[in-house]
N, C-alpha and C. Protein backbone atom coordinates (compact mmCIF):
# COMPACT_ATOMS: atom_id res chain seq x y z
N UNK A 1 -5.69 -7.28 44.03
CA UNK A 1 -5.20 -6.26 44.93
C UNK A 1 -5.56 -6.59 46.36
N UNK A 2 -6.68 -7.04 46.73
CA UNK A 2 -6.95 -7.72 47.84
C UNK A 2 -5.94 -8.61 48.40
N UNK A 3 -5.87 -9.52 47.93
CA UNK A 3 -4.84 -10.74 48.14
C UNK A 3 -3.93 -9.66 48.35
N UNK A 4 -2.90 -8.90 47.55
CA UNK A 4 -1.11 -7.97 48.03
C UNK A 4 -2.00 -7.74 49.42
N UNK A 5 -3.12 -6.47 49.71
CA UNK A 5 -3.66 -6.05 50.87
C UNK A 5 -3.28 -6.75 51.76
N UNK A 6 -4.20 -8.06 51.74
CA UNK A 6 -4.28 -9.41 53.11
C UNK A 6 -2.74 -9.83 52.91
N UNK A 7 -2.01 -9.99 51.97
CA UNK A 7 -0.63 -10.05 52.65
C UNK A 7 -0.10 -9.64 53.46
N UNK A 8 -0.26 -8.35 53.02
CA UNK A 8 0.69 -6.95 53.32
C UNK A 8 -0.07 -7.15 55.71
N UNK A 9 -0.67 -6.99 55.29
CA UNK A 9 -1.39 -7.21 56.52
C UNK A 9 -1.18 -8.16 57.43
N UNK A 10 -0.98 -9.40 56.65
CA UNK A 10 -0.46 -10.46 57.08
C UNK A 10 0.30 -10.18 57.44
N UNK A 11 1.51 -9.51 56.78
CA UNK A 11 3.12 -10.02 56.87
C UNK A 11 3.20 -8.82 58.18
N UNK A 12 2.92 -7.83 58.21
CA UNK A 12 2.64 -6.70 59.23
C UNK A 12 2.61 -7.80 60.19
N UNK A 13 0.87 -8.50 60.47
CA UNK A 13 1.15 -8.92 61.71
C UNK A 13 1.82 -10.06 62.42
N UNK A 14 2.34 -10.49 61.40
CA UNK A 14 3.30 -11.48 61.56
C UNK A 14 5.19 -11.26 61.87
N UNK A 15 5.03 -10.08 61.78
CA UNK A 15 6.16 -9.05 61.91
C UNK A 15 6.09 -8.42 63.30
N UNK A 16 5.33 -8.74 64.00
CA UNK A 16 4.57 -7.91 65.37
C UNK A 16 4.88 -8.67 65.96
N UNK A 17 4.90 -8.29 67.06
CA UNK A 17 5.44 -9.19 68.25
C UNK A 17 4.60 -10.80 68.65
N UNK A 18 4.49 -11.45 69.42
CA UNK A 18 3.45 -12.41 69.75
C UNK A 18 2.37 -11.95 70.25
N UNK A 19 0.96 -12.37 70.51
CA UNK A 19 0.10 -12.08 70.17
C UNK A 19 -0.16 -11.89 72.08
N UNK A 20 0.60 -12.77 72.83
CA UNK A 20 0.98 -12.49 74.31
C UNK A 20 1.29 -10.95 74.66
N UNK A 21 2.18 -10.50 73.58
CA UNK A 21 2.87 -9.29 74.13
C UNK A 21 2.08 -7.92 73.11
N UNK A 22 0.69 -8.68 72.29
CA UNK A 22 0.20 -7.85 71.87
C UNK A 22 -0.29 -6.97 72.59
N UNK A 23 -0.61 -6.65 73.87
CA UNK A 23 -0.86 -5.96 74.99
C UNK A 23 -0.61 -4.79 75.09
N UNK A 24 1.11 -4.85 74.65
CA UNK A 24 1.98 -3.97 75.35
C UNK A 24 2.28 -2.87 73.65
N UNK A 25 1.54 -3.01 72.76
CA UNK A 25 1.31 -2.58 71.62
C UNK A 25 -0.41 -2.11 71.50
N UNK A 26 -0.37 -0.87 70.92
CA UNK A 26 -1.49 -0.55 70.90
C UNK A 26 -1.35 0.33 69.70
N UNK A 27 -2.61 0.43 68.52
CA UNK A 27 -2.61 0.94 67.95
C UNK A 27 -3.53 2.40 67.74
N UNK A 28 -2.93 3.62 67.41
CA UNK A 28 -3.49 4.28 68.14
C UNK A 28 -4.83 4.53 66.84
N UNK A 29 -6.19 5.39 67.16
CA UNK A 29 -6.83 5.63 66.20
C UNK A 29 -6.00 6.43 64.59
N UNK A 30 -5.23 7.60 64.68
CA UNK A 30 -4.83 8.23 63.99
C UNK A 30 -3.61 7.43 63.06
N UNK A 31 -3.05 6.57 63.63
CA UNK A 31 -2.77 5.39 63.27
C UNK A 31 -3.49 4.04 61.75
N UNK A 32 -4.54 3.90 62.47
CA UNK A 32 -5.77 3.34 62.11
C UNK A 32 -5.94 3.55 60.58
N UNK A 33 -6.28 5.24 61.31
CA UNK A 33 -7.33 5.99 60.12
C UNK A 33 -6.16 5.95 58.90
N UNK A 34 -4.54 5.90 59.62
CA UNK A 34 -3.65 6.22 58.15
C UNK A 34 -3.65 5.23 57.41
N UNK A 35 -3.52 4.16 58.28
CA UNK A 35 -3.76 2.27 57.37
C UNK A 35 -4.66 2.38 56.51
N UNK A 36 -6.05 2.97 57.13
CA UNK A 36 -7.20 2.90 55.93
C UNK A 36 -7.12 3.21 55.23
N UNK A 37 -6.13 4.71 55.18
CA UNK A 37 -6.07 5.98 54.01
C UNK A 37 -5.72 5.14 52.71
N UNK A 38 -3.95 4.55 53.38
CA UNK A 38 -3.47 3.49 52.65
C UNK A 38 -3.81 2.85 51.75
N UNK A 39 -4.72 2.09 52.82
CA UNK A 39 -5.39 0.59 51.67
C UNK A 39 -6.25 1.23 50.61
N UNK A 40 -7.24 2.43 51.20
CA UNK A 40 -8.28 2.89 50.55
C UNK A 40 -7.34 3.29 49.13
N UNK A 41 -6.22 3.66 49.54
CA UNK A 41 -5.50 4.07 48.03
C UNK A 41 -5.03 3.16 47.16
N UNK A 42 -4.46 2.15 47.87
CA UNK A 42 -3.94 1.43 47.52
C UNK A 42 -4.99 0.33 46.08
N UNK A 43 -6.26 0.68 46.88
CA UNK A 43 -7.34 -0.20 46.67
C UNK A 43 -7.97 0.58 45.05
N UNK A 44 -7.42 2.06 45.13
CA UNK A 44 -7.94 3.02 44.13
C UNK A 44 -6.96 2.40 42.96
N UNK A 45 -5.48 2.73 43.27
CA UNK A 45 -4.30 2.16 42.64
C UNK A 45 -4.43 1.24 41.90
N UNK A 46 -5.12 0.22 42.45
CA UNK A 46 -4.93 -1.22 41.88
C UNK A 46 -6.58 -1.48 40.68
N UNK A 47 -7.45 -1.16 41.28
CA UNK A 47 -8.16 -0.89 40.35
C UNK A 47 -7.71 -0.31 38.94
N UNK A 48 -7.08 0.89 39.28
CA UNK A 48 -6.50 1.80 38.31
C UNK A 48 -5.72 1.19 37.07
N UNK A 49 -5.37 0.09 37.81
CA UNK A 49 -4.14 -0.83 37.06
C UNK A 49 -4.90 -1.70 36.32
N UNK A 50 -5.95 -2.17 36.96
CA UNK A 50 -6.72 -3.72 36.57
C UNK A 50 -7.37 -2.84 35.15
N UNK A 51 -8.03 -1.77 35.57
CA UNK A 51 -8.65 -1.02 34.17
C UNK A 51 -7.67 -0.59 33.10
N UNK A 52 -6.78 -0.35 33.44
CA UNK A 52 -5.79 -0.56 32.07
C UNK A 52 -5.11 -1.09 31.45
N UNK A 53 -4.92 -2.18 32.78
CA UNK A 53 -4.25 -3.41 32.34
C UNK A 53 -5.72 -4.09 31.32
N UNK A 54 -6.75 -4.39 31.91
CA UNK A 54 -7.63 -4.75 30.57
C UNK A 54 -7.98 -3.91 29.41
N UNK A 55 -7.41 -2.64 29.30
CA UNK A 55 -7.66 -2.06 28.22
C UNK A 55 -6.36 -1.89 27.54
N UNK A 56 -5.15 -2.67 27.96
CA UNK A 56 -4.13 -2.82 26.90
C UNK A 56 -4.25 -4.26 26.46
N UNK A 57 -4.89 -5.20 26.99
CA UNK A 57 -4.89 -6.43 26.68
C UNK A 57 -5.88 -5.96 25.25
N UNK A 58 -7.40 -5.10 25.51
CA UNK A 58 -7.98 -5.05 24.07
C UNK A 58 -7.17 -4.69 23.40
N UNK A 59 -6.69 -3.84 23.35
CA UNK A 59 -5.65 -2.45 22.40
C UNK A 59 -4.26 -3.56 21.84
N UNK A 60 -3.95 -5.13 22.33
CA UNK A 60 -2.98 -5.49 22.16
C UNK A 60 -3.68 -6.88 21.14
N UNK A 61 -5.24 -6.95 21.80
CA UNK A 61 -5.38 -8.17 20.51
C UNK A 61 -6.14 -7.12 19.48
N UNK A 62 -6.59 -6.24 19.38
CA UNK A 62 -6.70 -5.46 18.26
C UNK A 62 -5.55 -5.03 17.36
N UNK A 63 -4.74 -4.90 18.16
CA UNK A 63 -3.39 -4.65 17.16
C UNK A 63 -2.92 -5.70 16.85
N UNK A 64 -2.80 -6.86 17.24
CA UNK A 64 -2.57 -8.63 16.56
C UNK A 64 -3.50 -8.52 15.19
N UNK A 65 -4.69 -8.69 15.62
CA UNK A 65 -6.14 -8.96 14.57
C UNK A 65 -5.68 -7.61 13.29
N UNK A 66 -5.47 -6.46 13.80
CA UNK A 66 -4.84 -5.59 12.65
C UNK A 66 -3.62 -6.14 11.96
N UNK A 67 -3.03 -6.54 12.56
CA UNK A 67 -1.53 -7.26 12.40
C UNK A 67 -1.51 -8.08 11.25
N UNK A 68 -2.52 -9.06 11.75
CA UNK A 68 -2.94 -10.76 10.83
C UNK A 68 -3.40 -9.88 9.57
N UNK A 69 -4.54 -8.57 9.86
CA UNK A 69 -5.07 -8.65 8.39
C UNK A 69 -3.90 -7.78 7.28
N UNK A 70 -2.97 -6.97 7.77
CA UNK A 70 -2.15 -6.60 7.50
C UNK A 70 -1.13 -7.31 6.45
N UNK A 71 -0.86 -8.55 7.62
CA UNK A 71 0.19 -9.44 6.56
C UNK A 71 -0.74 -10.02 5.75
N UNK A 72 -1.92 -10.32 5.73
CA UNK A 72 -2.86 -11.33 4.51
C UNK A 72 -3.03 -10.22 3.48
N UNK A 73 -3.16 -9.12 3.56
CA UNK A 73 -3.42 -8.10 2.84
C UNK A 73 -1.97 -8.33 1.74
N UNK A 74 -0.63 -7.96 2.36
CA UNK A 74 0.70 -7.82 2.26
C UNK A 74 0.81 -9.33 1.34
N UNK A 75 0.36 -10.59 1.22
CA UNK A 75 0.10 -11.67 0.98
C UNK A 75 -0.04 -11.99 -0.18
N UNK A 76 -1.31 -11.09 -0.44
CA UNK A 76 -2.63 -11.01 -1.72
C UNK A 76 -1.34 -9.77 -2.52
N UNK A 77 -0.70 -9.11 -1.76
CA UNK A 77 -0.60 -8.46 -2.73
C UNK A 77 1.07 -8.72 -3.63
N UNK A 78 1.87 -9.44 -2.71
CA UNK A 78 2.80 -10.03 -3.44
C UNK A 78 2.37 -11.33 -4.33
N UNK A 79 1.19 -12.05 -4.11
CA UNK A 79 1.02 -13.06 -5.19
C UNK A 79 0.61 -12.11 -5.99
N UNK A 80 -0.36 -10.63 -6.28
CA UNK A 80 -0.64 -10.06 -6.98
C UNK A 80 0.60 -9.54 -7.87
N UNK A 81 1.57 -9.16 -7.24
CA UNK A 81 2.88 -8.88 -8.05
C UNK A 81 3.52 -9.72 -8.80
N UNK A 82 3.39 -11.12 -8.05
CA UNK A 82 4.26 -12.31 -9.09
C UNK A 82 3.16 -12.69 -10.14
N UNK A 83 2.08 -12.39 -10.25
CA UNK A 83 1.08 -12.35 -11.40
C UNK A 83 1.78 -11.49 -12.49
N UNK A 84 1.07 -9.96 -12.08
CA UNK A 84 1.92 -8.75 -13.16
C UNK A 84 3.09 -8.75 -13.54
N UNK A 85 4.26 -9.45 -12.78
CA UNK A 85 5.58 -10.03 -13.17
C UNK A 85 5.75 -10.96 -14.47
N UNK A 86 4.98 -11.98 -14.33
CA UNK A 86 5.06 -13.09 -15.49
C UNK A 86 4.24 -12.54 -16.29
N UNK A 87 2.60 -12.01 -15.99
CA UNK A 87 2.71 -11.61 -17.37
C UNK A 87 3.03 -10.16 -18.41
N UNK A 88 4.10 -9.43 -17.15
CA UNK A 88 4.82 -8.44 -17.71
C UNK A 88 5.87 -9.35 -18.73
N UNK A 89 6.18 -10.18 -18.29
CA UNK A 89 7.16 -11.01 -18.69
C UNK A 89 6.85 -11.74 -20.30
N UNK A 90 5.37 -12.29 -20.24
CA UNK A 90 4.76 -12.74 -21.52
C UNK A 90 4.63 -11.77 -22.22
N UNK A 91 4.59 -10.69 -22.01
CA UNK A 91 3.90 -9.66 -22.71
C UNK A 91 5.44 -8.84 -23.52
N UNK A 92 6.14 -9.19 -22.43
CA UNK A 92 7.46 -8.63 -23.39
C UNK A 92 8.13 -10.05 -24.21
N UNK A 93 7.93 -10.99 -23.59
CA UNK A 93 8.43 -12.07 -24.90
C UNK A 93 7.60 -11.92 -26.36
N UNK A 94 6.43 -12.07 -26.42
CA UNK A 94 5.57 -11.76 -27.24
C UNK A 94 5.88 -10.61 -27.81
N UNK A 95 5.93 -9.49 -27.28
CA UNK A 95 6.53 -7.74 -28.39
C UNK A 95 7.75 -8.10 -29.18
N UNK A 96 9.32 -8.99 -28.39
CA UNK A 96 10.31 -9.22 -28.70
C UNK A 96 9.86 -10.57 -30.10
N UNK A 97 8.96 -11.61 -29.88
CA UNK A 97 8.75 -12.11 -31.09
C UNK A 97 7.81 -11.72 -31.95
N UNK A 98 6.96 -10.38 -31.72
CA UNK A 98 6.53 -9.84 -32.31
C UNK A 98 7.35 -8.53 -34.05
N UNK A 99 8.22 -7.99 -32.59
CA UNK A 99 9.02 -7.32 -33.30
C UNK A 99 10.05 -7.78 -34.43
N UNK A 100 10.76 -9.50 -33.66
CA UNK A 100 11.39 -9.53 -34.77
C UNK A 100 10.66 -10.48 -36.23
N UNK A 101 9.39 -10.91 -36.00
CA UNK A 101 8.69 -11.22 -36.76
C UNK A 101 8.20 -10.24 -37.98
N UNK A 102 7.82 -8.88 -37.15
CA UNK A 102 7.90 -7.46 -38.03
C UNK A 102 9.67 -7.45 -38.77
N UNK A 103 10.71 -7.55 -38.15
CA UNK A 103 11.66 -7.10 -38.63
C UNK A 103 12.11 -8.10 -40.25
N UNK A 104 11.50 -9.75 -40.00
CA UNK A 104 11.72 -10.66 -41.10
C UNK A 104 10.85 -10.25 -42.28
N UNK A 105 9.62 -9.93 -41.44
CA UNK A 105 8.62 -9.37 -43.17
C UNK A 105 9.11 -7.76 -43.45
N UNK A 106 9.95 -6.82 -42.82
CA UNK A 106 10.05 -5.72 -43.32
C UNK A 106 11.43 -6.60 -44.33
N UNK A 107 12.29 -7.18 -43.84
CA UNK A 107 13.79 -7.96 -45.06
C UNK A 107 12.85 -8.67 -46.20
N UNK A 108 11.50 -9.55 -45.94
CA UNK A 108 11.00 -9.81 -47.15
C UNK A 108 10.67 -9.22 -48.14
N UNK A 109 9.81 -7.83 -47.38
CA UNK A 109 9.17 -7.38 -48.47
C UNK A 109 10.44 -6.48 -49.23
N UNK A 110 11.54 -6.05 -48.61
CA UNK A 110 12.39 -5.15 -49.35
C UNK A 110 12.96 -6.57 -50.76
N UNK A 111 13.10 -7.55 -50.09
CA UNK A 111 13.67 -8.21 -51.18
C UNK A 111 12.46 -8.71 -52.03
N UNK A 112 11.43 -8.75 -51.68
CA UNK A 112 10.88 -8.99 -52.95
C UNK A 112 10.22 -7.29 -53.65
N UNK A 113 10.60 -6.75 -53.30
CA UNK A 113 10.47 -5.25 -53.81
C UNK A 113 11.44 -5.31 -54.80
N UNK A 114 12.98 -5.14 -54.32
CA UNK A 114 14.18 -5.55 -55.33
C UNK A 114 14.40 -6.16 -56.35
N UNK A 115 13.46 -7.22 -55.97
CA UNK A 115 13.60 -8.38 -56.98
C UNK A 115 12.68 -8.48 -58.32
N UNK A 116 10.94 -7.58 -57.65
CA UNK A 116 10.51 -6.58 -58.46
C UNK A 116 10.86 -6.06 -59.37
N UNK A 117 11.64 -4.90 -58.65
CA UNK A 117 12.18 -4.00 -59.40
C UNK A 117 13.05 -4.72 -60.32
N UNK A 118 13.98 -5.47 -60.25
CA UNK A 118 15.19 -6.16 -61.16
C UNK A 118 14.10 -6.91 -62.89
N UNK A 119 12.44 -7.38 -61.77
CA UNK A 119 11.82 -8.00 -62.94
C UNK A 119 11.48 -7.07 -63.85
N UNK A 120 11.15 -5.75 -63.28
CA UNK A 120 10.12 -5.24 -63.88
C UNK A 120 11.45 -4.48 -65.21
N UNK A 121 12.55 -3.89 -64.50
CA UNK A 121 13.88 -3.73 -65.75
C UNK A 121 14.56 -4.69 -66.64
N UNK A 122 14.32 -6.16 -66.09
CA UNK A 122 14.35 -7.14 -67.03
C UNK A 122 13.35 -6.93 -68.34
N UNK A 123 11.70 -7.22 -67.82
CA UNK A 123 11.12 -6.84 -68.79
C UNK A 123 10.83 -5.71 -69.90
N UNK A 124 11.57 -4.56 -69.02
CA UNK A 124 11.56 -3.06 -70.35
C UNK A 124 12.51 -3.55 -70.85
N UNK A 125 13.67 -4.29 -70.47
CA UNK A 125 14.81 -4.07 -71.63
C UNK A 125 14.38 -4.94 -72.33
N UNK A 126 13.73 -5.98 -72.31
CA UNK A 126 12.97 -7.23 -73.32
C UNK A 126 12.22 -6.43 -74.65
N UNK A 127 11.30 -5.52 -73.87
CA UNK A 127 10.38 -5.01 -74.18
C UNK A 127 11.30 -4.06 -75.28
N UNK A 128 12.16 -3.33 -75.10
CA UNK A 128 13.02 -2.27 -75.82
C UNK A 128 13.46 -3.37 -76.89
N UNK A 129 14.00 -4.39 -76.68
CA UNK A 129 14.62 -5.09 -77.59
C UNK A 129 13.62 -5.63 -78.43
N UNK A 130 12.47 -5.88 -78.10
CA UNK A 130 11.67 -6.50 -79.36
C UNK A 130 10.70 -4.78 -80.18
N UNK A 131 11.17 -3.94 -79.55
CA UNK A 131 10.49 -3.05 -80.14
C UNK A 131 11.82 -2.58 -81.20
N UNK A 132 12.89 -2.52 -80.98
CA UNK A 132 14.08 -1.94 -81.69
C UNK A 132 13.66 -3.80 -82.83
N UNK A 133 13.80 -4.97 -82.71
CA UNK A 133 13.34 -5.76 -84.17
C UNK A 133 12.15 -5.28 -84.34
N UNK A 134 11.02 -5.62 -83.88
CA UNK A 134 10.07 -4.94 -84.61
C UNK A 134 10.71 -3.77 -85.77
N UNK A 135 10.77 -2.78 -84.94
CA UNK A 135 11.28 -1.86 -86.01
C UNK A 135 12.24 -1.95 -86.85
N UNK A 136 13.43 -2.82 -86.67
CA UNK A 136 13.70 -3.37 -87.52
C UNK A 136 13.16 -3.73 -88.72
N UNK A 137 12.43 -5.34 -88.49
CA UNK A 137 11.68 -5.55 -89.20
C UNK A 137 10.55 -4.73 -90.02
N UNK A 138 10.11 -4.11 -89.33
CA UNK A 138 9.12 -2.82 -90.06
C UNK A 138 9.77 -1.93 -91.13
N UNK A 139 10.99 -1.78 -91.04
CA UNK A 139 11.94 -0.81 -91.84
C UNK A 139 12.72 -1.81 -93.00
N UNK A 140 12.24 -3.32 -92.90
CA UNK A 140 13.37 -3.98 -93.76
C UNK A 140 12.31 -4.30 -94.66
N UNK A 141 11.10 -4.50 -94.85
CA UNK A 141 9.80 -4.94 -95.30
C UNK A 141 9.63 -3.75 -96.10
């Protein structure tokens, strides 16, 4: 802010006549005192600026540094998803060869239930037939 000041000042007196005919120019006190008012504000102003201009520079790498941990966070948590993905994925291949592994032994056991059953009526009618000779025989004796 100094430096704009000594410009500004500069360029003022460089804007003024020659320094010959500075003579015939006079500045009056009330004059003076308003320049000072000026700068003195000017001088408040710029401060004003410098203090917030460095307190958006914090406020702007704090919000970066939030930023970074944000996306690493965001990071962790999509590799975390393509994890639970595949082994959502194993976990349903496995039920699907689970299930139809259940579905081949529920067709076994019905057919060997059936087939059971077919033995076990094979053998009563065996069984009927040697009891009807028997009795036969028992009745011809």
């Amino acid at each position: 802010m100094r430096k704009a000041v000594s410009c500004l000042l500069l360029l003022l007196f460089c804007l003024l006549p020659s320094v010959s005919s500075a003579s015939a120019y006079s500045v009056t006190e009330a004059q003076l005192t308003e320049l000072e008012s000026i700068f003195n504000e000017l001088r408040t102003v710029n401060e004003t600026l410098l203090l917030e201009s460095n307190q958006s520079a914090r406020d702007l790498i704090e919000a970066r540094e939030q930023l970074k941990r944000l996306r690493d966070e965001l990071t962790k948590l999509k590799e975390q998803l393509q994890g639970l993905k595949a082994e959502s994925s194993q976990a349903q291949s496995a039920l699907a060869k689970a299930n139809e592994e259940l579905r081949m032994a529920s067709e076994s056991y019905k057919k060997s239930a059936s087939e059971a059953k077919q033995k076990i009526k094979s053998l009563e009618w065996q069984r009927n037939v040697l009891v009807v000779i028997a009795g036969f025989l028992a009745v011809r004796r």
